[in-house]
Structure formats: C-alpha cells, structure tokens
Protein backbone atom coordinates (compact mmCIF):
# COMPACT_ATOMS: atom_id res chain seq x y z
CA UNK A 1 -24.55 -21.08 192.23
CA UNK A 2 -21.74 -20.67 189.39
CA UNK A 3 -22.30 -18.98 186.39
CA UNK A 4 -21.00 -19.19 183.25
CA UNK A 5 -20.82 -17.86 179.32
CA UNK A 6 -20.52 -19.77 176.24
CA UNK A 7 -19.34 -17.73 173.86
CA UNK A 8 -20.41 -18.13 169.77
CA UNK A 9 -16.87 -19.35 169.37
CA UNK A 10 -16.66 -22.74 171.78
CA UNK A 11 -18.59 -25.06 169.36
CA UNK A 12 -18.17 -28.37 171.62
CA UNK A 13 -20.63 -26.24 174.45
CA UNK A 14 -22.95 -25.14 171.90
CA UNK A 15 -22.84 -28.46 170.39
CA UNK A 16 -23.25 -30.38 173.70
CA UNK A 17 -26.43 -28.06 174.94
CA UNK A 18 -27.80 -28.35 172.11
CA UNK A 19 -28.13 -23.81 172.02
CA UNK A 20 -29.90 -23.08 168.91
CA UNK A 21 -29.61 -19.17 170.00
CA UNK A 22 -28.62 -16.65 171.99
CA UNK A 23 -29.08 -15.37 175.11
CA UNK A 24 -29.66 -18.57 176.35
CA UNK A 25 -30.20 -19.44 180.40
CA UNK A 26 -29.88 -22.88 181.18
CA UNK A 27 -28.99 -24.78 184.45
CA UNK A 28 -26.88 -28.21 184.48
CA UNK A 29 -27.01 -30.11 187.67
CA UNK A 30 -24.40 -32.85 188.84
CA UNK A 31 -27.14 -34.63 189.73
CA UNK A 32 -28.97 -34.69 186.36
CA UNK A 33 -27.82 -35.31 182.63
CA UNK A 34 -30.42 -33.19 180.86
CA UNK A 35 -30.25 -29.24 181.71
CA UNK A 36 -32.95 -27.20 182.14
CA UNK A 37 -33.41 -24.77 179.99
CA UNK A 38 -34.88 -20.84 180.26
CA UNK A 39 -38.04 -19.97 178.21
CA UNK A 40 -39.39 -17.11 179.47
CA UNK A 41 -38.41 -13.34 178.97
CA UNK A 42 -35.20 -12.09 179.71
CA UNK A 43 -36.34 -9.77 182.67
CA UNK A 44 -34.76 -9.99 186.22
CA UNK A 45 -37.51 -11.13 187.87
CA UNK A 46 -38.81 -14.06 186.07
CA UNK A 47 -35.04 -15.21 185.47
CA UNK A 48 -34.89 -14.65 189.07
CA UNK A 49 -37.88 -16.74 189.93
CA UNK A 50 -36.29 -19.63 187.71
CA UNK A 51 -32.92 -19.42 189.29
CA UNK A 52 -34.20 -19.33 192.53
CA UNK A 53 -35.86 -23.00 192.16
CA UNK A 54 -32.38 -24.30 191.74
CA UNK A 55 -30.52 -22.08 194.75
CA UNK A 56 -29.61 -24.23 197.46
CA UNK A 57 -30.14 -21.04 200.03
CA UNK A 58 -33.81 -20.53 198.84
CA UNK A 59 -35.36 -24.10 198.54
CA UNK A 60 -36.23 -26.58 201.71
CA UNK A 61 -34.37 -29.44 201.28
CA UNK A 62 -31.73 -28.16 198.12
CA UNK A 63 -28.77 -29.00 200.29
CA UNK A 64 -27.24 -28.75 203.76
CA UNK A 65 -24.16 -25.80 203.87
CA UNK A 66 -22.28 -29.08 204.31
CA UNK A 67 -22.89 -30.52 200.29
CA UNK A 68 -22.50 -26.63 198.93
CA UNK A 69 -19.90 -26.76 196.37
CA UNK A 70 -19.96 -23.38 197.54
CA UNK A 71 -18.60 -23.87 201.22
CA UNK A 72 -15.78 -26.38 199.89
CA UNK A 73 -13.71 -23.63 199.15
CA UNK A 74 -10.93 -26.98 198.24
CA UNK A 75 -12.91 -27.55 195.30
CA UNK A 76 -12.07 -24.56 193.17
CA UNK A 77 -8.18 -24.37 194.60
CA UNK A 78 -5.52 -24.97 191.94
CA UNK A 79 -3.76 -26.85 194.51
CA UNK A 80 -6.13 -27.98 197.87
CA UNK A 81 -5.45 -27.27 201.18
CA UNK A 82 -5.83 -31.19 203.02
CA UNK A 83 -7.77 -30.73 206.04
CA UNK A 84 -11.01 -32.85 208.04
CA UNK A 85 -13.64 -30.98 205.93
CA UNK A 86 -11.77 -31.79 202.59
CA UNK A 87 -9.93 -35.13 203.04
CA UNK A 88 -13.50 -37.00 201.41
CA UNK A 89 -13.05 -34.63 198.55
CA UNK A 90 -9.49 -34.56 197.94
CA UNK A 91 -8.29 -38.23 198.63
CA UNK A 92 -11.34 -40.07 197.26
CA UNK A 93 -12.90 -41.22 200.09
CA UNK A 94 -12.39 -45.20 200.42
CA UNK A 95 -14.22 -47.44 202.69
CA UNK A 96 -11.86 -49.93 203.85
CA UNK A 97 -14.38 -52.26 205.06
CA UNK A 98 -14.89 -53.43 201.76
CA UNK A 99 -11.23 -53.63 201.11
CA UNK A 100 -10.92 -56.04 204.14
C-alpha cells in the first residue's frame, strides 16, 4: 500500500475528496472512483483492521504478487528500466491481432 498526506494547503485534494476535516483516512482504489472513507477512532488497531481489508498481502483473492504495484518496482522509476516483467507497463501493451 502507498500512503499519502494532504496537507491544509493543496485545495484541489481537499476539494476533490471532498475532506470536510482533519485527520482524515481514506483509501482510493484504481479500480474504483469513489474512496472509502475512515469513520471510526483514530486508534491503531481499528485503523489497522480497516487498512487491512484493502492490503493485497492480507485478503484471499486482493491480487497475485504479479498485479502489486508494489513488485513493479518500473512503476515508481523516474526513468524505467525495459525488461520482460515491465515491457506491458512501459510500452503500452498492444495486441497486434487487432491491428492486422
């Protein structure tokens, strides 16, 4: 998982999250447009127990080491090394088939 912080200053991510306050815990999937959002108390373990739902490591099914932005190391390089793992990621992966 990646974390970040919005700070009070960066308006646009305040704006687009719709954070009426702070602290504020909330997790944005690729996968999904609306975030979910933290209610409970701001105590390890139940921000813990919410963060773990989303963790790829914890939850059956959350994603093969293979689709963990976490093992494409490529992804977060200034400047990607080309290799067989990353060539999908870094050239676009095209199916000529269709081009045919």
């Amino acid at each position: 998982m990646f974390f970040g912080i919005i700070r009070s200053d960066q308006t646009t991510l305040i704006d687009r999250y719709n954070i009426k306050a702070t602290p504020k815990i909330i997790v944005v999937k690729t996968t999904e447009k609306k975030p979910n959002v933290y209610n409970g108390e701001m105590k390890f373990m139940s921000i813990f127990e919410f963060l773990n739902i989303y963790s790829e490591v914890f939850v059956p099914g959350g994603g093969s080491s293979q689709d963990s932005a976490a093992t494409k190391v490529w992804l977060t390089e200034v400047v990607p090394e080309l290799n067989m793992k990353s060539a999908n990621d870094v050239c676009l992966k095209v199916d000529f088939t269709v081009l045919n």
